[in-house]
Protein backbone atom coordinates (compact mmCIF):
# COMPACT_ATOMS: atom_id res chain seq x y z
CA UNK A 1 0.00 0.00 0.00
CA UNK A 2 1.47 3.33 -1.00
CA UNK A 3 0.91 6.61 1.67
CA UNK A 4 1.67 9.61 0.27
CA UNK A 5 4.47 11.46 1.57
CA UNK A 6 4.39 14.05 4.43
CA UNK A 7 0.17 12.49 4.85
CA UNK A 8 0.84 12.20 8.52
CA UNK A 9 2.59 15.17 8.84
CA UNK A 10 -0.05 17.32 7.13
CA UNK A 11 -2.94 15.98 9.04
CA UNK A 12 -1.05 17.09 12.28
CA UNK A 13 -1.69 20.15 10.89
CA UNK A 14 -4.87 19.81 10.88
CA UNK A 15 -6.12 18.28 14.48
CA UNK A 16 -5.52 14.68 13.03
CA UNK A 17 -8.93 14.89 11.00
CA UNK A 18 -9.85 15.01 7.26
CA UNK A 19 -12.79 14.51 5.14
CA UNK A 20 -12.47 11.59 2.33
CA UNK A 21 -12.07 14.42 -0.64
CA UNK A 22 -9.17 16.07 1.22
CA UNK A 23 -7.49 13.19 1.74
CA UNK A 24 -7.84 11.70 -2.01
CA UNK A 25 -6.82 15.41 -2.97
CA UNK A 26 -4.06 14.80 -1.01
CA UNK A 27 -3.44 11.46 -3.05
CA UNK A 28 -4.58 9.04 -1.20
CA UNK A 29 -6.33 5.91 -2.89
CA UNK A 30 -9.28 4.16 -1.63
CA UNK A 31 -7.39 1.00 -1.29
CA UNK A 32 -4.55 2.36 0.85
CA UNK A 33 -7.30 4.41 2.83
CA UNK A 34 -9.13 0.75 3.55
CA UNK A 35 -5.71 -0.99 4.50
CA UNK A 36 -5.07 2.24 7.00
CA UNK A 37 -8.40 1.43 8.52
CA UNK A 38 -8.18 -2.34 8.68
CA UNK A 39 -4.80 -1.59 10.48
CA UNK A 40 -6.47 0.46 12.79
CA UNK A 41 -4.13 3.59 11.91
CA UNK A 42 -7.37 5.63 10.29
CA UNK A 43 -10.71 5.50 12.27
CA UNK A 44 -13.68 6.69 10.44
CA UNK A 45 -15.61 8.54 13.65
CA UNK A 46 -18.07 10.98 11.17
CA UNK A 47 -19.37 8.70 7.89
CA UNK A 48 -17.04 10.75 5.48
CA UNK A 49 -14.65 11.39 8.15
CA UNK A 50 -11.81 10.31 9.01
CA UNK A 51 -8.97 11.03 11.85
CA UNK A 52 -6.00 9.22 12.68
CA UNK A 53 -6.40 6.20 15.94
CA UNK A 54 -4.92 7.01 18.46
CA UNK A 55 -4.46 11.25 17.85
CA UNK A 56 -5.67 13.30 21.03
CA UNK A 57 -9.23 14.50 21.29
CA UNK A 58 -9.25 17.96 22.00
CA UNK A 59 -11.59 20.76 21.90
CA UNK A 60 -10.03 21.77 18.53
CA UNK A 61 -9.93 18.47 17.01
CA UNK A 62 -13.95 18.23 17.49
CA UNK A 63 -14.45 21.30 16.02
CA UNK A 64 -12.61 20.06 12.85
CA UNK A 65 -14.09 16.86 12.52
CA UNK A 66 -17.66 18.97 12.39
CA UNK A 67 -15.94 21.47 9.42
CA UNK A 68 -14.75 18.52 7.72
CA UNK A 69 -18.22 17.01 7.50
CA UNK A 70 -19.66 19.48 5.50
CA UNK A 71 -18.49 22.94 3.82
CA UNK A 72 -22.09 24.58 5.28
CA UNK A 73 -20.79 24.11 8.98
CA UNK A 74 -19.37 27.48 11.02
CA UNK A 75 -18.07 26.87 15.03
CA UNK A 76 -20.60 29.00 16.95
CA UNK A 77 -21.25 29.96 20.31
CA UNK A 78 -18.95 28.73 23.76
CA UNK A 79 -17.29 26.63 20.86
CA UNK A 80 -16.57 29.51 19.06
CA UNK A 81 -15.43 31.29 21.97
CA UNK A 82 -13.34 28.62 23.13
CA UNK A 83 -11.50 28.83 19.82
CA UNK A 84 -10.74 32.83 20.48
CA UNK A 85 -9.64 32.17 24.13
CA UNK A 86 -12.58 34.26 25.69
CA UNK A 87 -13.64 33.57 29.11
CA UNK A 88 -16.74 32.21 30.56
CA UNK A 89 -16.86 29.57 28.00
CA UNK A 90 -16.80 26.60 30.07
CA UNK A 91 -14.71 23.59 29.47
CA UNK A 92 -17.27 21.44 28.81
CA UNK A 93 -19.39 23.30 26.57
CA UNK A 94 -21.42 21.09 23.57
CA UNK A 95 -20.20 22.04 19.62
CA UNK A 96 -22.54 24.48 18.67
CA UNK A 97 -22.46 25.12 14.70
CA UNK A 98 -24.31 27.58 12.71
CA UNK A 99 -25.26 26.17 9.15
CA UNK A 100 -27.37 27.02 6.33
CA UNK A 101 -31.23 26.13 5.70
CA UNK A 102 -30.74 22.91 3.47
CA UNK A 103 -27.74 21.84 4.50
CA UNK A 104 -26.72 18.37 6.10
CA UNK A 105 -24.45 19.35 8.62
CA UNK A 106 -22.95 16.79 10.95
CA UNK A 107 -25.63 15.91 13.41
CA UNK A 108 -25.59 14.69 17.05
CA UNK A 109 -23.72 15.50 19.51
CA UNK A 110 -22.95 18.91 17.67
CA UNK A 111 -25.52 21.33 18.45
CA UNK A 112 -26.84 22.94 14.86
CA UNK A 113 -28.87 26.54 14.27
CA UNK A 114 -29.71 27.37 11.16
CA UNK A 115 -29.57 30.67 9.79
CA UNK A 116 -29.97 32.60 6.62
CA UNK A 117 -27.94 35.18 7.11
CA UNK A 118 -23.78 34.75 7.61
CA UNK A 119 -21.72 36.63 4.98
CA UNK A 120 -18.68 35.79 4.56
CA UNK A 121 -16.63 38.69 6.27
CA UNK A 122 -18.30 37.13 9.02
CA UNK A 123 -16.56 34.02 9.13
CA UNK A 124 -12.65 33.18 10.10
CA UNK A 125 -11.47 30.05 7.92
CA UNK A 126 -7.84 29.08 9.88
CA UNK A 127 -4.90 27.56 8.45
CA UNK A 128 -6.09 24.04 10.48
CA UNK A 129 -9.32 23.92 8.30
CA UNK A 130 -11.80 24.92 10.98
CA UNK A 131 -14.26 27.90 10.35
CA UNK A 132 -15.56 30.31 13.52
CA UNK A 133 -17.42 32.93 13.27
CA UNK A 134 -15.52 36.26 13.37
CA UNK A 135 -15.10 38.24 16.71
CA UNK A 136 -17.97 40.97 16.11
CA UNK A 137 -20.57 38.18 14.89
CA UNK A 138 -19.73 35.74 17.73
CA UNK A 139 -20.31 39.00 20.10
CA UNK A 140 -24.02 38.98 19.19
CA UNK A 141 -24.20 35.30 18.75
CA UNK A 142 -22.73 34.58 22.45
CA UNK A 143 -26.03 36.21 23.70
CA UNK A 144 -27.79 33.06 22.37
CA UNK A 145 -26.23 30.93 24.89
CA UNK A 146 -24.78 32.47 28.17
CA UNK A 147 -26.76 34.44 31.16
CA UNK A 148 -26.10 38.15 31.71
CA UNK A 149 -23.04 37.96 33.79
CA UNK A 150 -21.54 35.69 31.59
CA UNK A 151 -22.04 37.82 28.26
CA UNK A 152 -20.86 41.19 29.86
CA UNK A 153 -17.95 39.66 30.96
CA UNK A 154 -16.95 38.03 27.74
CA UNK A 155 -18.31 41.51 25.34
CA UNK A 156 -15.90 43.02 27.47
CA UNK A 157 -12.42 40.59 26.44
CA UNK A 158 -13.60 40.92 22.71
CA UNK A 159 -14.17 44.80 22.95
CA UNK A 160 -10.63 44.98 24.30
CA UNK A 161 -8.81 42.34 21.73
CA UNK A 162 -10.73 42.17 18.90
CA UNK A 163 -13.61 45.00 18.04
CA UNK A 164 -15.09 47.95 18.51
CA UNK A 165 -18.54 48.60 20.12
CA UNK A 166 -20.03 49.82 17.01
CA UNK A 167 -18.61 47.11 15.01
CA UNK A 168 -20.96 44.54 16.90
CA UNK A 169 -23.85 47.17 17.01
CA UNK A 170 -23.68 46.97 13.15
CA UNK A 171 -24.33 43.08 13.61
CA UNK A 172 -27.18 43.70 16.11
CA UNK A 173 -29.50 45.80 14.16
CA UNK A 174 -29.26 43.67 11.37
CA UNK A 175 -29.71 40.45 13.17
CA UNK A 176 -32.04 41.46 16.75
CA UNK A 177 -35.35 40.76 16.62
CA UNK A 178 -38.62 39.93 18.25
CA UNK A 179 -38.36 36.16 18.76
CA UNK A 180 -34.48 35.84 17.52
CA UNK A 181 -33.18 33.87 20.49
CA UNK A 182 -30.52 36.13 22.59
CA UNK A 183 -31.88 39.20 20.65
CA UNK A 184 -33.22 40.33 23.79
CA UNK A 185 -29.77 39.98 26.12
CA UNK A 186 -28.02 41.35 23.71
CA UNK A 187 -29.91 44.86 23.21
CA UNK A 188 -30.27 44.87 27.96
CA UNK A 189 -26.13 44.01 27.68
CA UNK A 190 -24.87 46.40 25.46
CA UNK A 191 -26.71 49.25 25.91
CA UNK A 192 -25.87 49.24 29.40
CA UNK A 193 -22.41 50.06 29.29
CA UNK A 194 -21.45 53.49 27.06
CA UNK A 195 -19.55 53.05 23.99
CA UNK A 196 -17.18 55.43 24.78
CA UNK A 197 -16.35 53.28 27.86
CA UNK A 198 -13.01 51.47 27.91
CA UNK A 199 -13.00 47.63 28.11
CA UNK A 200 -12.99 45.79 31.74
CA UNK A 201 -9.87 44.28 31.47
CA UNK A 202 -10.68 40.91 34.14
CA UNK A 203 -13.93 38.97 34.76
CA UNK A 204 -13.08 39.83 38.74
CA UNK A 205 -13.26 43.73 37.71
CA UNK A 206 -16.63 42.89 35.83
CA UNK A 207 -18.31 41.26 38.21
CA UNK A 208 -17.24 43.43 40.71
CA UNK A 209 -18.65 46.57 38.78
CA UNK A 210 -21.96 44.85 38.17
CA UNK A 211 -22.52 44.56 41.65
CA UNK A 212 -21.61 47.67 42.47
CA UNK A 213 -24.33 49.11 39.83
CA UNK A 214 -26.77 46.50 41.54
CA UNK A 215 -26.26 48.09 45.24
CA UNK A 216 -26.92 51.12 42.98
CA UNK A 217 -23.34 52.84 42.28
CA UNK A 218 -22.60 53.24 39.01
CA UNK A 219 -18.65 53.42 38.67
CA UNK A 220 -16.96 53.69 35.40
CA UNK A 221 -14.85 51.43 34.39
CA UNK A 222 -11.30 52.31 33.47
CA UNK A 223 -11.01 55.62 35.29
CA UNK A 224 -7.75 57.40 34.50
CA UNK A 225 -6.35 59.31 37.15
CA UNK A 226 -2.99 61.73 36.69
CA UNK A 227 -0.99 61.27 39.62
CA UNK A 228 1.37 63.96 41.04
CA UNK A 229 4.41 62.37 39.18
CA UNK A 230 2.52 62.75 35.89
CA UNK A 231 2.20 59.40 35.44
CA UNK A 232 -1.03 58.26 34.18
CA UNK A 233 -2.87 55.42 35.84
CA UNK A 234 -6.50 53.86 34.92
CA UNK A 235 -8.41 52.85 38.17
CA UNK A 236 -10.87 49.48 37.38
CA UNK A 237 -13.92 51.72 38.50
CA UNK A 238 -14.34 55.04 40.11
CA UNK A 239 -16.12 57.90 40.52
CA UNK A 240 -14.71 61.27 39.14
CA UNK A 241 -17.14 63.72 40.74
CA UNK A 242 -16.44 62.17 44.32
CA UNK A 243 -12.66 61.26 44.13
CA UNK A 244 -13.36 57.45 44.76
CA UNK A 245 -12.07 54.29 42.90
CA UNK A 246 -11.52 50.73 43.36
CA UNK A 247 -8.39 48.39 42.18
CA UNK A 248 -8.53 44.84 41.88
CA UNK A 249 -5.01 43.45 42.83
CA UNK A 250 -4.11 39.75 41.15
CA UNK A 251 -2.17 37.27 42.69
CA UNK A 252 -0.48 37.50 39.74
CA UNK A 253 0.37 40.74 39.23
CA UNK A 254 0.37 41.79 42.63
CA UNK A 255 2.10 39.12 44.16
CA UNK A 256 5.70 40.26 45.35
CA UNK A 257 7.09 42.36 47.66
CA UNK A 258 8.55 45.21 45.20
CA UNK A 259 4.35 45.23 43.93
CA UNK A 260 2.99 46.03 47.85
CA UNK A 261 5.80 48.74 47.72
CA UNK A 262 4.48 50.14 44.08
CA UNK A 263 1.10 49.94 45.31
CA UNK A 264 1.55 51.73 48.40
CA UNK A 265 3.78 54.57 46.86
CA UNK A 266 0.58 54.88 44.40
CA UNK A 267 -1.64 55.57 47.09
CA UNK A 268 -0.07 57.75 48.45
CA UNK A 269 0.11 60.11 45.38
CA UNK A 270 -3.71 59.24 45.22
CA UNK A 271 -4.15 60.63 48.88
CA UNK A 272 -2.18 63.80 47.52
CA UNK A 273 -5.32 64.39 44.85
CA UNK A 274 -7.61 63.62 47.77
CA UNK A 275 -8.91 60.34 45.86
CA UNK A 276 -9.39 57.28 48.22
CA UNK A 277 -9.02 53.94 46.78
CA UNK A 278 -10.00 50.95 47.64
CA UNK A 279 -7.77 47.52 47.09
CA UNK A 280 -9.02 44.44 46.70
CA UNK A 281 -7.30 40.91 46.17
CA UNK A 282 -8.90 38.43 43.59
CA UNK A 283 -8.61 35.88 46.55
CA UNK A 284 -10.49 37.43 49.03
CA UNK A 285 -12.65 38.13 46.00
CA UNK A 286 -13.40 34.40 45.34
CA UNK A 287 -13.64 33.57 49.16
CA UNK A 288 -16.11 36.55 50.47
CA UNK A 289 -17.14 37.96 47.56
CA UNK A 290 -20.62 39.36 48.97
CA UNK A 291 -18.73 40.57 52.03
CA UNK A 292 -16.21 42.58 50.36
CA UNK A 293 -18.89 44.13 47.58
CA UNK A 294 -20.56 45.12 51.23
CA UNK A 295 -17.03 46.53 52.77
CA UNK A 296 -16.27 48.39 48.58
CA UNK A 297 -20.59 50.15 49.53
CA UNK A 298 -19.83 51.42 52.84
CA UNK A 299 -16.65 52.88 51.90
CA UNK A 300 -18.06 54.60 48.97
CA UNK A 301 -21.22 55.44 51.16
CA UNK A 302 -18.99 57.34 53.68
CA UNK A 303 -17.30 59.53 50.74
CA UNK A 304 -20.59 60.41 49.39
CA UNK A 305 -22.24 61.50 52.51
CA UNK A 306 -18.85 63.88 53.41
CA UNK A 307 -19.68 65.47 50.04
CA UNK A 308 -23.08 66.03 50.73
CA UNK A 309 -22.15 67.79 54.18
């Protein structure tokens, strides 16, 4: 039996997975692809399908297994947003595909929605052979299939790394409707935050601004703040009118000694502009979260009542 050459090291290229007309494009015969099976080197998992025994199944490899079924097939939803490395995906999320009225799209356990309307500037096709929807179409489309938190916090990662507000606006008026699902999320999620707003940089600072706005304190996000030195800094939320601001410290980023010294000569040029910040850890975050969203009120309680005197 005769296997092309460089076969093996093409389709680790491709997640391991190709349909039966790449792989004759790629030359090889129907006899050689029978002997590969009987051998148990090829396994045939999709009818039309094929990936090689043995090859890890990952998250990427399913999504190119449902592209190589059929040319009609798009990676939607978590999947899609798995694929661009936004948060609040889950790890465990289903396949969800968009495809075309008509079309015979892989079936179960991929998770198909049909739709008439997907131009092409609206769809990514990578080097590996899988096709996901483009960053300002999977904005809208994300509404379909997360709760409120979840979709502010990932519009927020793709309005910092990929798009512009009124990019995905575009999208929404053409696509939100009475009765499209997510249409509704999508119109309550976006235009609650400004346009000219800049983009939440963690899911901590998210949550923790949502909550603030739900105890009734609207902070925006992203505050910059000249400091005495004439350095610029950007708080994660304050308040302009009444001085006040909040920073959410990472392990991470905030975990050494030299970063408590930083911090604490920052504050103290804060204190010189008469702006009080409060810090917050992301661990004390996960722990107490209600706690310190209670301790983060108070404090920003207290400055608003010494205004008012």
């Amino acid at each position: 039996m005769r296997v092309p050459a460089g076969l093996f090291s093409w389709l680790s290229t491709v997640h391991s997975a190709a349909s039966v007309h790449e792989l004759s494009d790629f030359g090889l015969s129907e006899s050689t692809r029978r002997f590969l099976i009987r051998e148990g080197i090829l396994a045939e998992p999709i009818h039309g399908v094929f990936r090689v025994a043995g090859a890890p199944v990952t998250h990427e490899s399913r999504c190119r297994l449902a592209c190589a079924a059929s040319q009609d097939v798009v990676i939607a939803g978590r999947a899609g947003g798995r694929l661009w490395n936004v948060r609040r995906m889950g790890l465990n999320s289903p396949i969800e595909v968009l495809a075309f009225p008509g079309s015979h799209p892989v079936g179960s356990p991929y998770l198909v929605t049909r739709t008439c309307d997907l131009p092409q500037s609206e769809i990514v096709r990578r080097n590996d052979g899988i096709r996901v929807l483009a960053p300002h179409r999977l904005a809208f489309d994300l509404a379909r299939v997360l709760d409120d938190d979840s979709y502010e916090s990932a519009l927020e990662q793709i309005f910092d790394q990929f798009c512009q507000p009124p990019t995905v606006w575009e999208v929404g008026r053409r696509l939100a409707r009475s009765g499209r699902n997510g249409s509704a999320r999508f119109r309550r999620v976006m235009e609650s935050r400004p346009d000219y707003h800049k983009p939440k940089d963690s899911d901590l600072e998210v949550r923790v601004l949502r909550a603030m706005r739900r105890r009734g304190i609207e902070l925006q996000p992203q505050v910059a703040v000249r400091l005495p030195s004439g350095v610029v800094r950007h708080l994660d939320g304050g308040d302009q009118t009444r001085r006040w601001g909040v920073e959410i410290d990472h392990v991470t980023w905030h975990g050494g000694r030299g970063d408590a010294q930083r911090d604490k000569a920052l504050d103290r040029q804060y204190r010189r502009l008469n702006w009080t910040v409060e810090r917050v850890g992301d661990h004390e975050l996960t722990t107490s979260f209600n706690q310190v969203i209670d301790e983060l009120v108070a404090s920003y309680q207290g400055i608003r009542l010494m205004s008012a005197a």
